[in-house]
N, C-alpha and C. Protein backbone atom coordinates (compact mmCIF):
# COMPACT_ATOMS: atom_id res chain seq x y z
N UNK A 1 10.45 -1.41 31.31
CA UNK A 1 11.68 -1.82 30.62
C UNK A 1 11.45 -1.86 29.12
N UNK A 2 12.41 -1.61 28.40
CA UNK A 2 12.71 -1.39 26.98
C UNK A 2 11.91 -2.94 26.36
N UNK A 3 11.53 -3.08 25.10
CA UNK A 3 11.30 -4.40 24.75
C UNK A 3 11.71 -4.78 23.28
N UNK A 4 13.02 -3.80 23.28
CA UNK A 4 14.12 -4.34 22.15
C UNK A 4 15.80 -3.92 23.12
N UNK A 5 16.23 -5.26 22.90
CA UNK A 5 17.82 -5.18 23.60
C UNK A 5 18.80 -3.95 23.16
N UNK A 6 19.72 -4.04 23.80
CA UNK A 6 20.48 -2.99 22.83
C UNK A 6 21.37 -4.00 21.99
N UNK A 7 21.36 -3.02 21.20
CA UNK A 7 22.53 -3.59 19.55
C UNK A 7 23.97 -3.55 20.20
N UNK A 8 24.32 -4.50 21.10
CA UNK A 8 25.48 -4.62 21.86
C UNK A 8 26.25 -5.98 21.80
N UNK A 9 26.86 -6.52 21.12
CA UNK A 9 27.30 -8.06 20.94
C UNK A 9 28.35 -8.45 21.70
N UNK A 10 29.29 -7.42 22.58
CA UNK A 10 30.35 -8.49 23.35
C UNK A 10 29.60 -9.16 24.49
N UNK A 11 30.49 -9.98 24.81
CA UNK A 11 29.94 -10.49 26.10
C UNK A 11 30.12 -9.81 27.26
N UNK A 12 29.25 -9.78 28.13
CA UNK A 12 29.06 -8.12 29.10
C UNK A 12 28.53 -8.75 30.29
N UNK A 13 29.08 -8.18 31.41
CA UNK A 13 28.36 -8.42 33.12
C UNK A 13 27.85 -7.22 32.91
N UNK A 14 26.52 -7.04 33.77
CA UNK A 14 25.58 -5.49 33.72
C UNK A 14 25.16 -5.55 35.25
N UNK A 15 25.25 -4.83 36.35
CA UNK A 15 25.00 -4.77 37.90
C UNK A 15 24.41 -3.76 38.34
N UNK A 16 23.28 -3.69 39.48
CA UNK A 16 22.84 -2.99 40.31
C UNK A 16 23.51 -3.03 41.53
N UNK A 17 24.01 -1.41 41.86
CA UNK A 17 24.65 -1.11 43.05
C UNK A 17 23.05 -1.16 44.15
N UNK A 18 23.36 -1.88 45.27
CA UNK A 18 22.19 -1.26 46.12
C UNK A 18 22.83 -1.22 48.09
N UNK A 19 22.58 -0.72 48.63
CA UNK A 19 22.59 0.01 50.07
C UNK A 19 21.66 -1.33 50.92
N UNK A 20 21.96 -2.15 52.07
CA UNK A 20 21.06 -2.87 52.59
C UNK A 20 21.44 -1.64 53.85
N UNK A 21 19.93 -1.10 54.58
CA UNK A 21 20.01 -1.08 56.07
C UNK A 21 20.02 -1.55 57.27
N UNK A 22 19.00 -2.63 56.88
CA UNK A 22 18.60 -3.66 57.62
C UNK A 22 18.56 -4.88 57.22
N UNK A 23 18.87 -5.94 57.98
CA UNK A 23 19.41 -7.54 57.60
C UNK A 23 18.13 -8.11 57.00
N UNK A 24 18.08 -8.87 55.93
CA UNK A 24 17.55 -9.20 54.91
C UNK A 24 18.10 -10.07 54.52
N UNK A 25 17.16 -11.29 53.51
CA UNK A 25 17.98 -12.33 53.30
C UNK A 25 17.35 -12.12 51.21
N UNK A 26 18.50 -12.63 50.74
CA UNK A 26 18.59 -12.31 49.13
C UNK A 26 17.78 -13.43 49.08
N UNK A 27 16.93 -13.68 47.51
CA UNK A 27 15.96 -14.79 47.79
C UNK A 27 16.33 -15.38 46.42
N UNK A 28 16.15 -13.85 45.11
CA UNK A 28 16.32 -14.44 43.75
C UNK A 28 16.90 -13.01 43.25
N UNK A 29 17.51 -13.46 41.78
CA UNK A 29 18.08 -11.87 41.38
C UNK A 29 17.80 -12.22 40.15
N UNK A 30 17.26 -10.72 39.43
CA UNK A 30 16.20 -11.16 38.51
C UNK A 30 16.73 -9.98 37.24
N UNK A 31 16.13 -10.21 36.08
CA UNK A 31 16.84 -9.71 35.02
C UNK A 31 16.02 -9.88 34.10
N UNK A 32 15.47 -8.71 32.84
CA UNK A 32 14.56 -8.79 31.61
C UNK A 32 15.36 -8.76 30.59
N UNK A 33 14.42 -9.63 30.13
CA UNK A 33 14.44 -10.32 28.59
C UNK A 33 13.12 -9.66 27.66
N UNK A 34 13.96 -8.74 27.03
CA UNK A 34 13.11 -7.91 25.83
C UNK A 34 12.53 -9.02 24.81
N UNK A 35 11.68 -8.74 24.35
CA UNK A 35 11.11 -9.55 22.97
C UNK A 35 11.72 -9.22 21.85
N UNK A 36 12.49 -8.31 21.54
CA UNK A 36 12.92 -8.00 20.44
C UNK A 36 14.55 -8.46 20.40
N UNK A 37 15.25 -8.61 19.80
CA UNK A 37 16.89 -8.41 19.20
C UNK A 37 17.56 -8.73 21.00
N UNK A 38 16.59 -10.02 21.41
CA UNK A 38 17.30 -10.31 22.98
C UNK A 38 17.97 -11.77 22.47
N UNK A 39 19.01 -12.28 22.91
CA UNK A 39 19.73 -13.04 23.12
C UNK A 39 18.80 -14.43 23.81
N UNK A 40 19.11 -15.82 23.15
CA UNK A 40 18.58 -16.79 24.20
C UNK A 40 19.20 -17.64 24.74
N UNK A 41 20.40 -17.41 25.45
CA UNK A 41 21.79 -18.07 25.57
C UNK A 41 21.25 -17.63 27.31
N UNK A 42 21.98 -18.59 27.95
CA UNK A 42 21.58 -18.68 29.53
C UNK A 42 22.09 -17.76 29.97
N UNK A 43 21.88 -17.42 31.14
CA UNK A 43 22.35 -16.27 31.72
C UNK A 43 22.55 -16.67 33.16
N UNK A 44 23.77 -15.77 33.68
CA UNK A 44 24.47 -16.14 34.70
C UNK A 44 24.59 -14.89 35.75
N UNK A 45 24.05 -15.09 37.08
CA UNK A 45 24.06 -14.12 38.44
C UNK A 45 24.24 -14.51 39.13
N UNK A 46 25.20 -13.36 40.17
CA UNK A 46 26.19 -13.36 41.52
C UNK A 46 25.65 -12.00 42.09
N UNK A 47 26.59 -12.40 43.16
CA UNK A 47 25.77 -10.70 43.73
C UNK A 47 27.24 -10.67 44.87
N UNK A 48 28.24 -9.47 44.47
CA UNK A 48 29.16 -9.07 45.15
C UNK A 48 28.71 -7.71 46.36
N UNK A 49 29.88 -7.72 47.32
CA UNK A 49 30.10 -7.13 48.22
C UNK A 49 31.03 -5.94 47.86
N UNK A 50 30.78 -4.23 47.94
CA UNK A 50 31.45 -3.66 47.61
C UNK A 50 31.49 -2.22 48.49
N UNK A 51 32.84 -1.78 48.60
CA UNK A 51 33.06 -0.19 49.46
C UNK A 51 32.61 0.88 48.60
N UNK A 52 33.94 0.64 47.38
CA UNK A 52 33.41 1.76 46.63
C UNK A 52 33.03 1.95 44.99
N UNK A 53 32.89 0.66 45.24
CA UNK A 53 32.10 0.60 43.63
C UNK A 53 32.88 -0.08 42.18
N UNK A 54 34.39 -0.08 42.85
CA UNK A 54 35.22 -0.09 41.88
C UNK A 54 36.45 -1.49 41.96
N UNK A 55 36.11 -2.09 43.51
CA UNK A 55 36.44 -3.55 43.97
C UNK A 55 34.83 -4.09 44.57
N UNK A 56 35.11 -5.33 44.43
CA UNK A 56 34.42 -6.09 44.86
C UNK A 56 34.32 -7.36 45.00
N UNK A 57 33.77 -8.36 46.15
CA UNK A 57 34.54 -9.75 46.39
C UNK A 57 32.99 -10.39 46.32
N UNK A 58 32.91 -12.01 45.64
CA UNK A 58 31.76 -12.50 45.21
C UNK A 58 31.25 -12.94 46.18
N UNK A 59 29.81 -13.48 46.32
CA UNK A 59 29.70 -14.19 47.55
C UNK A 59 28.46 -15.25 47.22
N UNK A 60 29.51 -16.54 47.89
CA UNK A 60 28.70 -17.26 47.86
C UNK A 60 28.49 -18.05 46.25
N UNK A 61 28.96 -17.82 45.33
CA UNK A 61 29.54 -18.28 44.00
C UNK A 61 28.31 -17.92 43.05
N UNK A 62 28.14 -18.63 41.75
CA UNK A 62 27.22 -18.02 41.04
C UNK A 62 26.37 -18.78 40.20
N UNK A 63 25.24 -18.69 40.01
CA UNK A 63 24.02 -19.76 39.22
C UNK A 63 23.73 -18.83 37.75
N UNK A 64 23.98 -19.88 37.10
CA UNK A 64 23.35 -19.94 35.77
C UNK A 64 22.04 -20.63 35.10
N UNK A 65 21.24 -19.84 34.60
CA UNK A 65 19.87 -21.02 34.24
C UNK A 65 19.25 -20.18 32.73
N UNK A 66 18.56 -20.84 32.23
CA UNK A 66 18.28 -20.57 30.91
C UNK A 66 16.96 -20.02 30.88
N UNK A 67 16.59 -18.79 29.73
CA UNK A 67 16.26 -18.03 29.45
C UNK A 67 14.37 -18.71 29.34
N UNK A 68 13.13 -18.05 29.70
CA UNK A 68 12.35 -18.61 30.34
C UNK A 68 11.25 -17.63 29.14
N UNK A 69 11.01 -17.86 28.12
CA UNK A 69 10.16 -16.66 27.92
C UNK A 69 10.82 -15.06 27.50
N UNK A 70 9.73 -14.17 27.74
CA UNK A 70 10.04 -12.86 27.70
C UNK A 70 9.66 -11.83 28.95
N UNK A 71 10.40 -11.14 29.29
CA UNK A 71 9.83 -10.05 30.85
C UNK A 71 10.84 -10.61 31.61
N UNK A 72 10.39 -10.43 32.87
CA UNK A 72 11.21 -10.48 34.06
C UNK A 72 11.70 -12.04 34.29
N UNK A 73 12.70 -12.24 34.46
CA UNK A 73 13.62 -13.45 34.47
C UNK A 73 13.94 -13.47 35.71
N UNK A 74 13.31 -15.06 36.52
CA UNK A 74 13.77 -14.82 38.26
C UNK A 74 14.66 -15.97 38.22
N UNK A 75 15.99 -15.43 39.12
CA UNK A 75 16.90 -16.95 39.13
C UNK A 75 17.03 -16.65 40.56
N UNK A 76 16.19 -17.91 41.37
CA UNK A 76 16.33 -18.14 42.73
C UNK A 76 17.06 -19.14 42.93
N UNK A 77 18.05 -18.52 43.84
CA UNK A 77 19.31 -18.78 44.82
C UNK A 77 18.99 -20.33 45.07
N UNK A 78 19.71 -21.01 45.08
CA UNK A 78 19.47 -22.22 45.86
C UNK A 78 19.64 -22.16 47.31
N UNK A 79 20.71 -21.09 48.14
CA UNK A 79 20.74 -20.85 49.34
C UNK A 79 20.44 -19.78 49.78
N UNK A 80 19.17 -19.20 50.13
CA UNK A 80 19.18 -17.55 50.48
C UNK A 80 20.44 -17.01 51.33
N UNK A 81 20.84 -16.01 50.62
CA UNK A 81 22.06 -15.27 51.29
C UNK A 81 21.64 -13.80 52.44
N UNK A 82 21.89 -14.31 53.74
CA UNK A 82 21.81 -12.99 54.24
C UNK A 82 22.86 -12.00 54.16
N UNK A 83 22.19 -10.95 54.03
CA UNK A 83 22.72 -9.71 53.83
C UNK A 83 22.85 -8.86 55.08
N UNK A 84 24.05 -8.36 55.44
CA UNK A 84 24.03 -7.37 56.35
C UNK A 84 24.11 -6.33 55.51
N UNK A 85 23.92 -4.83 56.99
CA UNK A 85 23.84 -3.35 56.46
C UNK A 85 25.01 -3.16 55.53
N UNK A 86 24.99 -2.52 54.13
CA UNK A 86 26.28 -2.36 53.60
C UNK A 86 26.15 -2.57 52.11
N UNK A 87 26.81 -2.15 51.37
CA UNK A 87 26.56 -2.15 49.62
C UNK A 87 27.14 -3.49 49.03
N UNK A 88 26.33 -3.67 48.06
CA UNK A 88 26.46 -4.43 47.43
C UNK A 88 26.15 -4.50 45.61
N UNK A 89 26.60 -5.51 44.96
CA UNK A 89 26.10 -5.27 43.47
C UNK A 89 25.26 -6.79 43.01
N UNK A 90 24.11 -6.48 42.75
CA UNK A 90 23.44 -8.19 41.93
C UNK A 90 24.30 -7.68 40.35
N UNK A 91 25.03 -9.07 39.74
CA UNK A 91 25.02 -8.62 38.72
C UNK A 91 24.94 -9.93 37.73
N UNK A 92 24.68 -9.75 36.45
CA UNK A 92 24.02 -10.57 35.56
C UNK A 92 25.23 -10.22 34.21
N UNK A 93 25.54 -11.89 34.22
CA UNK A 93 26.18 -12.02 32.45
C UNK A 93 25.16 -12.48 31.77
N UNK A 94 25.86 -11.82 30.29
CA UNK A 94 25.02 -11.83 29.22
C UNK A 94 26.32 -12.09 27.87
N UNK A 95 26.52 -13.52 27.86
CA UNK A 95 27.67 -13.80 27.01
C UNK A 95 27.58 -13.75 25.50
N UNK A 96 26.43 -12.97 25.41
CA UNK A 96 26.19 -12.40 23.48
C UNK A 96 26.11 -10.76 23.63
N UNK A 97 26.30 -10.49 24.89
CA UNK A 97 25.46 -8.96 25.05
C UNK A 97 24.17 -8.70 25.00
N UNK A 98 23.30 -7.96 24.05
CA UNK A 98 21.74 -8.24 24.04
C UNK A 98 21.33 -8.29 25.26
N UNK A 99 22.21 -6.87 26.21
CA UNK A 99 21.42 -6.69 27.25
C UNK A 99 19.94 -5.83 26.85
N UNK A 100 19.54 -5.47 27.97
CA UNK A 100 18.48 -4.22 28.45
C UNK A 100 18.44 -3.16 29.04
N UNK A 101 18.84 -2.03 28.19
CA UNK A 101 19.03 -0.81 28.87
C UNK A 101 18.15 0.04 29.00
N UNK A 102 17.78 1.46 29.87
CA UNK A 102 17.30 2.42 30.13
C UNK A 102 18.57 3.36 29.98
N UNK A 103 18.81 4.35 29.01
CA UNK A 103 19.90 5.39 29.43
C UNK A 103 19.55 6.05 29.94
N UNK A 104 20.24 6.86 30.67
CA UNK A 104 20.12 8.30 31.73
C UNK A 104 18.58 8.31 32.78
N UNK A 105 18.93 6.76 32.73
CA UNK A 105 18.22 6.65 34.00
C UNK A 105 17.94 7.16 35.34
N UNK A 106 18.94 7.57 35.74
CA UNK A 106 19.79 7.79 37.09
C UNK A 106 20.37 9.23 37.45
N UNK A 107 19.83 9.65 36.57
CA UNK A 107 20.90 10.99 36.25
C UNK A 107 19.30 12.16 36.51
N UNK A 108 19.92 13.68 36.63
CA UNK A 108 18.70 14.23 36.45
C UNK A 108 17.67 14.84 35.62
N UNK A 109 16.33 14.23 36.05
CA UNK A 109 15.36 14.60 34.93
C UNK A 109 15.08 12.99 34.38
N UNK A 110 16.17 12.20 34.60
CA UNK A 110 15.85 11.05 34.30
C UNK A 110 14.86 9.70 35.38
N UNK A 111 14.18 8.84 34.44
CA UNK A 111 12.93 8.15 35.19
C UNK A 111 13.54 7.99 36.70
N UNK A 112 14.50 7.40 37.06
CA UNK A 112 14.85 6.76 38.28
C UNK A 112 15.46 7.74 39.40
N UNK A 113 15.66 9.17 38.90
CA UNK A 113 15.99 9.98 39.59
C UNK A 113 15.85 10.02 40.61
N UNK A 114 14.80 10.55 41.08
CA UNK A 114 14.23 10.59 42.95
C UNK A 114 15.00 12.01 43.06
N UNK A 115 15.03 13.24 43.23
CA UNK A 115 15.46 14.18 43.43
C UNK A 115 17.03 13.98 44.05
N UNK A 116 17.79 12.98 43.61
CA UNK A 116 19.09 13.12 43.67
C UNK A 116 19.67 12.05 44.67
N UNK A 117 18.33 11.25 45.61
CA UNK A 117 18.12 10.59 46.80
C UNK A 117 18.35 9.08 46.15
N UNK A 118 18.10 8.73 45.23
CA UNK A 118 18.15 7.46 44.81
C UNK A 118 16.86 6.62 44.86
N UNK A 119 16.34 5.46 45.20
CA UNK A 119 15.52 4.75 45.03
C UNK A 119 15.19 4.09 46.68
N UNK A 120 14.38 4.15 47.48
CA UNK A 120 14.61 3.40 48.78
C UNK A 120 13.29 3.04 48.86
N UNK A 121 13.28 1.23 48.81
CA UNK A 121 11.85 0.64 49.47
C UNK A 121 12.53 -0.08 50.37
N UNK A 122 11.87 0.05 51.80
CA UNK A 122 11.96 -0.93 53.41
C UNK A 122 13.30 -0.35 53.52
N UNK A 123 14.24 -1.71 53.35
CA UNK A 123 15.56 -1.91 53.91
C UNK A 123 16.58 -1.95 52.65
N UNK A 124 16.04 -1.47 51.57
CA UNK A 124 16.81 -1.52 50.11
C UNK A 124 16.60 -0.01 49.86
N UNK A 125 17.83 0.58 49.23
CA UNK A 125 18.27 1.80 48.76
C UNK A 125 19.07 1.91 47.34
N UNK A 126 18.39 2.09 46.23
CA UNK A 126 19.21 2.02 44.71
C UNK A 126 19.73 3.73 45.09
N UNK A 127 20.90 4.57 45.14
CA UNK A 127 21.47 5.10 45.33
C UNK A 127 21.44 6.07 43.70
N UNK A 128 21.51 7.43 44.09
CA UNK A 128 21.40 7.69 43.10
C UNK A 128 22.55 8.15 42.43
N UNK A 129 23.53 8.34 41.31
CA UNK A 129 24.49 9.02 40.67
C UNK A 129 25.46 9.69 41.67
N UNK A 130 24.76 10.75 42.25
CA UNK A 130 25.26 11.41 43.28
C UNK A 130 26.08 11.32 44.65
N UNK A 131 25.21 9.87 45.33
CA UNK A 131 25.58 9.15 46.07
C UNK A 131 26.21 7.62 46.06
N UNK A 132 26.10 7.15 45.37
CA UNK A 132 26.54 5.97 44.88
C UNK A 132 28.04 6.26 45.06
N UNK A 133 28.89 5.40 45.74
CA UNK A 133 30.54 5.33 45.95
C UNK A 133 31.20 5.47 43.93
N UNK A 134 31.57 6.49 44.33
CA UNK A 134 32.26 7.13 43.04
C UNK A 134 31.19 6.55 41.78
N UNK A 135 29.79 7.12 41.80
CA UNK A 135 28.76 7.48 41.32
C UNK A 135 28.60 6.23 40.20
N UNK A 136 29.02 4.96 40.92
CA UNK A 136 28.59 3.51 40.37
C UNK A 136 27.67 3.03 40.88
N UNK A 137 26.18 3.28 40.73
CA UNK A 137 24.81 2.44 41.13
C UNK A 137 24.66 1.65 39.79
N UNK A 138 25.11 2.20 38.52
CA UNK A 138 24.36 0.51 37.66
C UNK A 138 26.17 0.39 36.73
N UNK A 139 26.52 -0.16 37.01
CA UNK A 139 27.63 -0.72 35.95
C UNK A 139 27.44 -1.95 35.02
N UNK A 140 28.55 -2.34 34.07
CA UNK A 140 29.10 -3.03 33.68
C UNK A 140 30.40 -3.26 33.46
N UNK A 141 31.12 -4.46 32.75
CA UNK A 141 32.27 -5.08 32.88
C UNK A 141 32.50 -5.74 30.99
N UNK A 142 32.94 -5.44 30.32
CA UNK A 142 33.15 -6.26 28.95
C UNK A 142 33.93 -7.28 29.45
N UNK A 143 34.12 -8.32 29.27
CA UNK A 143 34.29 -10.01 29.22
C UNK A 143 33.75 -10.80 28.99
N UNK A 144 34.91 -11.76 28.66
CA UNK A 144 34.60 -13.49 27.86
C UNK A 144 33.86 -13.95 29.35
N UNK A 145 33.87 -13.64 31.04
CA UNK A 145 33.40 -14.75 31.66
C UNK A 145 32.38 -13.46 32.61
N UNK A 146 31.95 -14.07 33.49
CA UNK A 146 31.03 -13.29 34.59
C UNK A 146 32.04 -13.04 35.78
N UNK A 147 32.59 -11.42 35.46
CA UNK A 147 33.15 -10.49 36.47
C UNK A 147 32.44 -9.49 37.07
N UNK A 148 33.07 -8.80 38.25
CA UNK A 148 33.20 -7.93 38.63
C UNK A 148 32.74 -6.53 37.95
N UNK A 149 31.13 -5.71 37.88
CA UNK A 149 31.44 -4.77 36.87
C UNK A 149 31.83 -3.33 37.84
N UNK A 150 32.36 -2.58 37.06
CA UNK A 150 32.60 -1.50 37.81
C UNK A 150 33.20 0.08 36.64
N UNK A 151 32.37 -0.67 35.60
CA UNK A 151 32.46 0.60 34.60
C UNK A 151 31.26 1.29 34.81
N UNK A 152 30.91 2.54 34.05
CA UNK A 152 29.72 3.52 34.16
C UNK A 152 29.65 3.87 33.30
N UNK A 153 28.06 4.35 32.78
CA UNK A 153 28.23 5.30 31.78
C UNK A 153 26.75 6.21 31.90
N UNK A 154 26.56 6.86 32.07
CA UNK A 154 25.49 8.18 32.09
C UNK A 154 24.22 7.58 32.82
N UNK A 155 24.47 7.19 34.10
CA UNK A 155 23.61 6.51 35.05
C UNK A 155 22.09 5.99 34.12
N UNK A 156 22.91 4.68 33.35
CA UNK A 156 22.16 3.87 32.62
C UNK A 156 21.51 3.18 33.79
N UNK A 157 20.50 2.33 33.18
CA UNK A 157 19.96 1.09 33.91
C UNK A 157 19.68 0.02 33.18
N UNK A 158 20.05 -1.42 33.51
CA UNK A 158 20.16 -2.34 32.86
C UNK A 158 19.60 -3.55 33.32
N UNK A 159 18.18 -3.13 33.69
CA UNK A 159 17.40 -4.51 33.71
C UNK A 159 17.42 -5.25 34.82
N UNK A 160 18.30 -5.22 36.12
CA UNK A 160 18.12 -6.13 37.18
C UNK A 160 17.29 -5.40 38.27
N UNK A 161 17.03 -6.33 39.37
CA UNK A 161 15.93 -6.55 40.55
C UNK A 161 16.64 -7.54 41.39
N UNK A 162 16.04 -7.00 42.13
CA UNK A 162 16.30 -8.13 43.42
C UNK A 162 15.27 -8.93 44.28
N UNK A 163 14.83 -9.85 44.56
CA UNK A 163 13.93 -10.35 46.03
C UNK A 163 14.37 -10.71 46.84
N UNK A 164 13.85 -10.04 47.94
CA UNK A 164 14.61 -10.37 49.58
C UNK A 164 13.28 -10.51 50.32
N UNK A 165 13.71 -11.06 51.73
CA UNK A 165 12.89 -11.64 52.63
C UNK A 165 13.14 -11.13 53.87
N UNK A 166 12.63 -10.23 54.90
CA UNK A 166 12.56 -9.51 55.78
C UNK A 166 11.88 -10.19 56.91
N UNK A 167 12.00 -11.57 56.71
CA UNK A 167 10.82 -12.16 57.66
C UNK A 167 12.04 -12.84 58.88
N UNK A 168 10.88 -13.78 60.19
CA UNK A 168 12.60 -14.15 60.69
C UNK A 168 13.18 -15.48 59.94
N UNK A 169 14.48 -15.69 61.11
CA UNK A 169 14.81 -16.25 59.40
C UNK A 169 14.37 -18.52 60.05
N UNK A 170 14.39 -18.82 59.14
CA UNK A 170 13.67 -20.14 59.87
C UNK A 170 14.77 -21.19 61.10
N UNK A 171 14.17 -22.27 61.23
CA UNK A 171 15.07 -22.51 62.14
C UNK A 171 16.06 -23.84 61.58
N UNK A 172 16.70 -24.58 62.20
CA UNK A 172 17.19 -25.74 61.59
C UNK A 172 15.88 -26.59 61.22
N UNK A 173 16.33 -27.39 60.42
CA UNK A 173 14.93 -29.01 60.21
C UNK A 173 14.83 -29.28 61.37
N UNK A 174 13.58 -30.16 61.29
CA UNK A 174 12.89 -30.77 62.06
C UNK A 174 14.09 -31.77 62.60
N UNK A 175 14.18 -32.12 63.74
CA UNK A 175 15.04 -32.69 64.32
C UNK A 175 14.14 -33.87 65.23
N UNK A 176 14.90 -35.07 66.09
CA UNK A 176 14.18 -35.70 66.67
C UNK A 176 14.88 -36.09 68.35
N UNK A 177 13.62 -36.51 69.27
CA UNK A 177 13.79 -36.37 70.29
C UNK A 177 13.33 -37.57 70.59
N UNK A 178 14.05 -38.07 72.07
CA UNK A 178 13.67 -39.48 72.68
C UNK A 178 13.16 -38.90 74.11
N UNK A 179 11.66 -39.71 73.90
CA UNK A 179 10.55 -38.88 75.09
C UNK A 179 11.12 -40.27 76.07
N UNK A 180 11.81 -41.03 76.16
CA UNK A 180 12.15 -41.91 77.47
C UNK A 180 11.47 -43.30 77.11
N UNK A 181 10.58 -43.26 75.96
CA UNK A 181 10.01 -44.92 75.17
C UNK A 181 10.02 -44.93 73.80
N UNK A 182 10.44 -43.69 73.02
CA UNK A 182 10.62 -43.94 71.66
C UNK A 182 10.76 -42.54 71.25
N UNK A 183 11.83 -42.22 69.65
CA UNK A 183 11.64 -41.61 69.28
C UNK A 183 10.55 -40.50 68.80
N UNK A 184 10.50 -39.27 68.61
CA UNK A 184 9.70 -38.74 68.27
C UNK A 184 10.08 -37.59 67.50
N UNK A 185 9.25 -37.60 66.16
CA UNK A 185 9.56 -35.71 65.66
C UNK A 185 9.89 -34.56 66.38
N UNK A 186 9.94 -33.75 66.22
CA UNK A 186 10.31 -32.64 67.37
C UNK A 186 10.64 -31.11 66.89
N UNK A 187 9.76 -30.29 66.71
CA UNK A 187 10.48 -29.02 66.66
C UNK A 187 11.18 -28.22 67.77
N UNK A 188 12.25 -27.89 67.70
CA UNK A 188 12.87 -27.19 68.34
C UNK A 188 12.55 -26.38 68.75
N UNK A 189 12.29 -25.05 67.92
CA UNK A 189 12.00 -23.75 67.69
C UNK A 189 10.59 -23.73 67.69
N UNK A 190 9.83 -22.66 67.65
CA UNK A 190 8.29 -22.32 67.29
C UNK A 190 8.96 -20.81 67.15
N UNK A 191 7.78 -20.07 65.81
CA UNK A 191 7.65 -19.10 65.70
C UNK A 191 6.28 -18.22 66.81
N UNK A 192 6.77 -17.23 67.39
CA UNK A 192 5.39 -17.18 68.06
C UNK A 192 4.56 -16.08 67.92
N UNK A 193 5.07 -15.23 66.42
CA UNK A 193 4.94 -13.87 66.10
C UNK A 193 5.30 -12.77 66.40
N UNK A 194 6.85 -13.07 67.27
CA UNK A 194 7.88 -11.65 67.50
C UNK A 194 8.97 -12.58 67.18
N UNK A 195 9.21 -13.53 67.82
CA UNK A 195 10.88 -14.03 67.57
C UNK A 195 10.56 -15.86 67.55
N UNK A 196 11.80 -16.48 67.10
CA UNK A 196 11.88 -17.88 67.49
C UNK A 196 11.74 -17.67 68.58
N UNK A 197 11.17 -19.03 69.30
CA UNK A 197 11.30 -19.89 70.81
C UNK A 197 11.01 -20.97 70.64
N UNK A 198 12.01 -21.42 72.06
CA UNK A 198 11.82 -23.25 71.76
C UNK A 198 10.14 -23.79 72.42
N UNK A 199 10.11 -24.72 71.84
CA UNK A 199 8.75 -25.46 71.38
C UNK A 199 9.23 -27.02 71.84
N UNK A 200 7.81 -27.55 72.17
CA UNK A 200 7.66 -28.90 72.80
C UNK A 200 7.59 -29.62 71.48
N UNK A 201 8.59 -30.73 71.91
CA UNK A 201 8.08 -32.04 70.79
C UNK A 201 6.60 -31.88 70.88
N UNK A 202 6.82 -32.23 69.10
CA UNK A 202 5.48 -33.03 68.73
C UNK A 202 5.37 -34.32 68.54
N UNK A 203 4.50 -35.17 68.72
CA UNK A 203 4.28 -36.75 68.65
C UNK A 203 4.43 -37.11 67.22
């Protein structure tokens, strides 16, 4: 990533389009902070649900937290969100601008290319120009608040990431059980290294 912002002053949402295949749970959505001509005003991420690039509905509402240093900026979810198969956008306000761009990222000949295929690790797919629903994999949005982006411009890239968790997913808390003379702790569930199963109180 670049380590001077761009010379951009409105206030701007900037988003990664990405493809889930397989159910995954969102963990943190993450965003760089150049050392140079970067903004230190908090910054705010959501992560919408979208068909074709150009609507999209929020989910799950949106966290704001303040600027940590320089490099990669992680803002973990307070609730991991699972994700089913299906597109989506992480996207990040930046209410001075003083984002982080890569131009012609996405495009060909450019770093993120992939021969036209897009980007795919596990169960995540960054889509490339080509494929991307009406060729929106990285947008933005100009506004006073944190919208919806769904503008384009020469399959830029602007600094976001995602972490997800592919593991299973845990079970309720610890809950408690009456063995017939007194309460007792109790897990429900046990992991047993393929799936949950239920499990004997513990004392």
């Amino acid at each position: 990533m670049p380590n001077t912002s761009a010379f951009d002053n409105p206030p701007i949402t900037v988003g990664l389009q990405f493809t889930v295949t397989t159910q995954v749970r969102l963990m943190a959505i993450l965003w760089w902070q150049a050392t140079t001509g970067a903004s230190l005003d908090d910054r705010t991420v959501g992560l919408y649900t979208t068909n074709d690039g150009i609507t999209g509905s929020l989910i799950n509402g949106i966290k704001t937290q303040a600027v940590s240093g320089t490099g990669w900026q992680t803002v973990t979810l307070d609730t991991p969100i699972t994700l089913a198969p299906g597109k989506y956008i992480a996207a990040v306000f930046h209410p001075t601008g003083q984002y982080s761009v890569i131009g012609d990222y996405y495009i060909a000949g450019g770093a993120g290319y992939g021969g036209g295929a897009g980007i795919t690790t596990n169960e995540i797919t960054v889509p490339s120009v080509l494929n991307a629903p009406n060729g929106r994999q990285n947008v933005f949005a100009y506004s006073n608040y944190f919208s919806f982006p769904h503008e384009m411009y020469s399959g830029g890239m602007y600094g976001i990431d995602i972490l997800v968790d592919n593991g299973p997913v845990p079970p309720a808390p610890d809950m408690h059980v009456y063995d017939g003379n007194a309460w007792r702790g109790g897990h429900l569930h046990v992991y047993n290294g393929t799936a949950w199963v239920s499990g004997a109180p513990s004392p």
